[in-house]
C-alpha atoms as a PDB file:
ATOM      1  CA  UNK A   1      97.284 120.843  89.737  1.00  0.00           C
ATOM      2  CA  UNK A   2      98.510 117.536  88.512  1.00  0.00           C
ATOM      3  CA  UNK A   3     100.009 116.994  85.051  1.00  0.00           C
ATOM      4  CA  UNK A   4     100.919 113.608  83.429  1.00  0.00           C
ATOM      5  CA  UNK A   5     103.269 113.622  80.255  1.00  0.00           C
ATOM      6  CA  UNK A   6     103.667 110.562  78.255  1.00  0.00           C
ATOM      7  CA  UNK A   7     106.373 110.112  75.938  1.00  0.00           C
ATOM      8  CA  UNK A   8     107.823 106.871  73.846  1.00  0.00           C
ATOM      9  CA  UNK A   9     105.420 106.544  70.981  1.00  0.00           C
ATOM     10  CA  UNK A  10     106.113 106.143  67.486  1.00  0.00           C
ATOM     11  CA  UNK A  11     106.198 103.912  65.102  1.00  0.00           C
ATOM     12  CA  UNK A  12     107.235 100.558  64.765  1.00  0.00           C
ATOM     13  CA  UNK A  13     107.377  97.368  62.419  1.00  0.00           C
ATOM     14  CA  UNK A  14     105.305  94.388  63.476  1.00  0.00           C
ATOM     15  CA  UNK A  15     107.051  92.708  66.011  1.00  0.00           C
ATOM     16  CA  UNK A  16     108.725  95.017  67.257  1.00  0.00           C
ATOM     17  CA  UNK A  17     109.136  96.571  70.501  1.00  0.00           C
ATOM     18  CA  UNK A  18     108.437  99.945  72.356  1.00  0.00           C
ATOM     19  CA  UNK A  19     108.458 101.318  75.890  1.00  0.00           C
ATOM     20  CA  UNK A  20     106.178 104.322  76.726  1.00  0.00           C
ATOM     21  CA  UNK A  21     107.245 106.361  80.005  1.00  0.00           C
ATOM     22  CA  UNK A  22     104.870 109.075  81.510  1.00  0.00           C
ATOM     23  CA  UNK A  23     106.176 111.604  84.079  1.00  0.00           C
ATOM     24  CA  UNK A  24     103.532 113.284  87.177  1.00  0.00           C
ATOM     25  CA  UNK A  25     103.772 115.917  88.627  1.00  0.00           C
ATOM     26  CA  UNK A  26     102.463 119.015  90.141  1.00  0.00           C
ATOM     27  CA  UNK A  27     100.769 119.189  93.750  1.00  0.00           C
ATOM     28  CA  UNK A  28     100.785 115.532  94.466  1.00  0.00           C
ATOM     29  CA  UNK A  29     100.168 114.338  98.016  1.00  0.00           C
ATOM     30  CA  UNK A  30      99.792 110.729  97.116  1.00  0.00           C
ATOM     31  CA  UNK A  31      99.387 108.244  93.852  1.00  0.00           C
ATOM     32  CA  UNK A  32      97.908 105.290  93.814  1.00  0.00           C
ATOM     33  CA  UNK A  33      96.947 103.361  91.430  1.00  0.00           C
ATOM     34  CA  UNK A  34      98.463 103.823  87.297  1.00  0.00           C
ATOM     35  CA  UNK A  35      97.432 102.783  84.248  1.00  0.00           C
ATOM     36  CA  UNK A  36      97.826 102.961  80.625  1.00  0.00           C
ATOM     37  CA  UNK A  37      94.606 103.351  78.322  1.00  0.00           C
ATOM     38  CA  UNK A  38      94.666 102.834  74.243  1.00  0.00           C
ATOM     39  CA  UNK A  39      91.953 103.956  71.851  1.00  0.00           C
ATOM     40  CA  UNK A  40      92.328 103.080  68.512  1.00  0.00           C
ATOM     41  CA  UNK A  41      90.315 105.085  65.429  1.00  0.00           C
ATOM     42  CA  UNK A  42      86.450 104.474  65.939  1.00  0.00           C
ATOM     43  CA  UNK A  43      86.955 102.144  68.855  1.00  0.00           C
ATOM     44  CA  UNK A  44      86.652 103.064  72.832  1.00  0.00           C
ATOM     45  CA  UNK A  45      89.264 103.873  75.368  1.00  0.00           C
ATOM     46  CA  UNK A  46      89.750 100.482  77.094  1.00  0.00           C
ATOM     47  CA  UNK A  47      92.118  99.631  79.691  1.00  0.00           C
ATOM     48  CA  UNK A  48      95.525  97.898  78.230  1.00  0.00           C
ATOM     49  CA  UNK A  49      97.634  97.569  81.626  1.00  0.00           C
ATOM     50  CA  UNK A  50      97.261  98.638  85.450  1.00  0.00           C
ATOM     51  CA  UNK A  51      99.280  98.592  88.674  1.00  0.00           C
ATOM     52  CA  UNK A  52      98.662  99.427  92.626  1.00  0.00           C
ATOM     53  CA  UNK A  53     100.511 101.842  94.911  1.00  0.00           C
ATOM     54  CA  UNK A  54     101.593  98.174  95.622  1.00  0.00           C
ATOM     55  CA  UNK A  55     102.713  96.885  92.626  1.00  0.00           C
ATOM     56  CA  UNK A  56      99.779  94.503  92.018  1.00  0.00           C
ATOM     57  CA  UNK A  57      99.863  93.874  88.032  1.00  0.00           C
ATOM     58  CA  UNK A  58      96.514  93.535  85.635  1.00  0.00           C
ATOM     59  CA  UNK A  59      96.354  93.378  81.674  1.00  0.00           C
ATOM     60  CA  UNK A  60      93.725  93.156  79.090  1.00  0.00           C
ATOM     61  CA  UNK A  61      93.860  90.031  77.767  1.00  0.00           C
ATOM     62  CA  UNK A  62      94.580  91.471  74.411  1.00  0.00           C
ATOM     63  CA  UNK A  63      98.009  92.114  75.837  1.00  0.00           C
ATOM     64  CA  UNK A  64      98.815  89.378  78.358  1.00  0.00           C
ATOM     65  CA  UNK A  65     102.349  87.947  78.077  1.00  0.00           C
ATOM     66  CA  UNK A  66     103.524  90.803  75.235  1.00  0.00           C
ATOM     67  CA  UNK A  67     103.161  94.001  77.611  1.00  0.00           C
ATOM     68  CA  UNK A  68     104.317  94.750  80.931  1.00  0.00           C
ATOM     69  CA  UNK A  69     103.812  97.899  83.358  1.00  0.00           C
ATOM     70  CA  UNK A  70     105.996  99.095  85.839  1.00  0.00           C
ATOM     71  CA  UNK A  71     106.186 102.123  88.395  1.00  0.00           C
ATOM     72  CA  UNK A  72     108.367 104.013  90.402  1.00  0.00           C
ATOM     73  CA  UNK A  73     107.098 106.767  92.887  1.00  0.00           C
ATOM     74  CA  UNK A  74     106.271 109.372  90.120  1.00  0.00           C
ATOM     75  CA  UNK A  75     106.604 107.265  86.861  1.00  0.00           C
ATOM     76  CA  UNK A  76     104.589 104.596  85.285  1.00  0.00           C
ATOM     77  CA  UNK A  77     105.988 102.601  81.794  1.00  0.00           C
ATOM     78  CA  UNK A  78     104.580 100.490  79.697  1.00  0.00           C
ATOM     79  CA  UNK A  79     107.009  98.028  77.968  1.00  0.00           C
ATOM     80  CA  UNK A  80     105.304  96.691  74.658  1.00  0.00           C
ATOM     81  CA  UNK A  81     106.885  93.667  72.976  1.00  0.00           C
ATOM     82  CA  UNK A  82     105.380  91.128  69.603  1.00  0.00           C
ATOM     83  CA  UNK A  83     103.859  94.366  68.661  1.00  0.00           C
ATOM     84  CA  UNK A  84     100.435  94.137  66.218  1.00  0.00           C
ATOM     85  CA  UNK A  85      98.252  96.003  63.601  1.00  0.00           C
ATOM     86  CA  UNK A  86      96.085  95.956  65.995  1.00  0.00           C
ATOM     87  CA  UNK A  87      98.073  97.353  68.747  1.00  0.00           C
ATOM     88  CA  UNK A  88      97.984 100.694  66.888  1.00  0.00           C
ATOM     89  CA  UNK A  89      96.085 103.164  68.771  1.00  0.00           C
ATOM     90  CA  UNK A  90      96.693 106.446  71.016  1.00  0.00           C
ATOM     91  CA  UNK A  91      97.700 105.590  74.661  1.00  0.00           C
ATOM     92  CA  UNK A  92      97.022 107.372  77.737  1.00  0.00           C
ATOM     93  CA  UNK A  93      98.391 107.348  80.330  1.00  0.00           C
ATOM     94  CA  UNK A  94      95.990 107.432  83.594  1.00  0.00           C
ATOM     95  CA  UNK A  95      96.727 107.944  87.386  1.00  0.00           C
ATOM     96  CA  UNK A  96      94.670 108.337  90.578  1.00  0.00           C
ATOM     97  CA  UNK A  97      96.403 110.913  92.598  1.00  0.00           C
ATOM     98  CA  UNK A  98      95.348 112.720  96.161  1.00  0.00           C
ATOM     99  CA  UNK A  99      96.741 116.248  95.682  1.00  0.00           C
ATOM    100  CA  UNK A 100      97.416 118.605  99.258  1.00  0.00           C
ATOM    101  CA  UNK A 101      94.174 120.426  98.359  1.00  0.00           C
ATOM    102  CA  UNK A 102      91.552 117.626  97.803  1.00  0.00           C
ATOM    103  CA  UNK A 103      89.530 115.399 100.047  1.00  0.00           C
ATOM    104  CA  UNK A 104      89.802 112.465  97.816  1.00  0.00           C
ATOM    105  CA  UNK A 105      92.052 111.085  95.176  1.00  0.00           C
ATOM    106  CA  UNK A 106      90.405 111.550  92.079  1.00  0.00           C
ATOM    107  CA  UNK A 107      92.228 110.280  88.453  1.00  0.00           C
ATOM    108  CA  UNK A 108      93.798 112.085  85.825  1.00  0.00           C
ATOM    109  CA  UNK A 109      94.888 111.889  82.083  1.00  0.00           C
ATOM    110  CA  UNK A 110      97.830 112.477  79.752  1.00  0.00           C
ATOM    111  CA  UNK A 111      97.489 114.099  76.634  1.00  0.00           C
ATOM    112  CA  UNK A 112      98.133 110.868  74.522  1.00  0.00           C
ATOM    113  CA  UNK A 113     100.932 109.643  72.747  1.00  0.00           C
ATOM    114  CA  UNK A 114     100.551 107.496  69.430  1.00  0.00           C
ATOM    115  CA  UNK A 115     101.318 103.999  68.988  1.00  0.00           C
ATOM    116  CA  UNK A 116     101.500 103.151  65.226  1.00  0.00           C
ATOM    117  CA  UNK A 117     102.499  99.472  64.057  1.00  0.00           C
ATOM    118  CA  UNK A 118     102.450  99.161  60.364  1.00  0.00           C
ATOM    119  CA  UNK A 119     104.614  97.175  57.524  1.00  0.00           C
END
């Protein structure tokens, strides 16, 4: 029904900079809010950056003042700046979306796209 596709990963010396993108689509009625996840090797998914329908901005302290997440109707990006070792993880991307067909808005993931900062 609803498919999210992230893209942008790689890898990247420290300090240095990448933006992820991820693209919905499918039968979407209505998104709300977006995020972007990371999980790094042994470690649990934990939430790196999120933002409202309304464009209402939160970050994991982790990432304050080096990230920032922005959205358009259908896209959500994550601009990463001062990158770390310990940034290096897989990212998802996350969004809660109301489709035509369900009653409630309900979230769904992207594949993952790797994040790799190493010397």
């Amino acid at each position: 029904q609803v498919e999210l596709v992230e893209s942008g990963g790689g890898l990247v010396q420290p300090g240095g900079s990448l933006r992820l993108s991820c693209a919905a689509s499918g039968n979407i009625f209505r998104i709300n809010a977006m995020g972007w996840y990371r999980q790094a090797p042994g470690k649990q998914r934990e939430l790196v950056a999120g933002i409202t329908s309304g464009g209402i901005t939160n970050y994991a302290d982790s990432v304050k003042g080096r990230f920032t997440i922005s959205r358009d109707a259908i896209m959500v990006y994550l601009q990463m700046s001062s990158l770390a070792l310990e940034d290096t993880a897989v990212y998802y991307c996350n969004a809660v979306v109301k489709t035509a067909s369900n009653k409630d808005a309900v979230p769904y993931w992207g594949q993952g796209t790797q994040v790799t900062v190493s010397s």
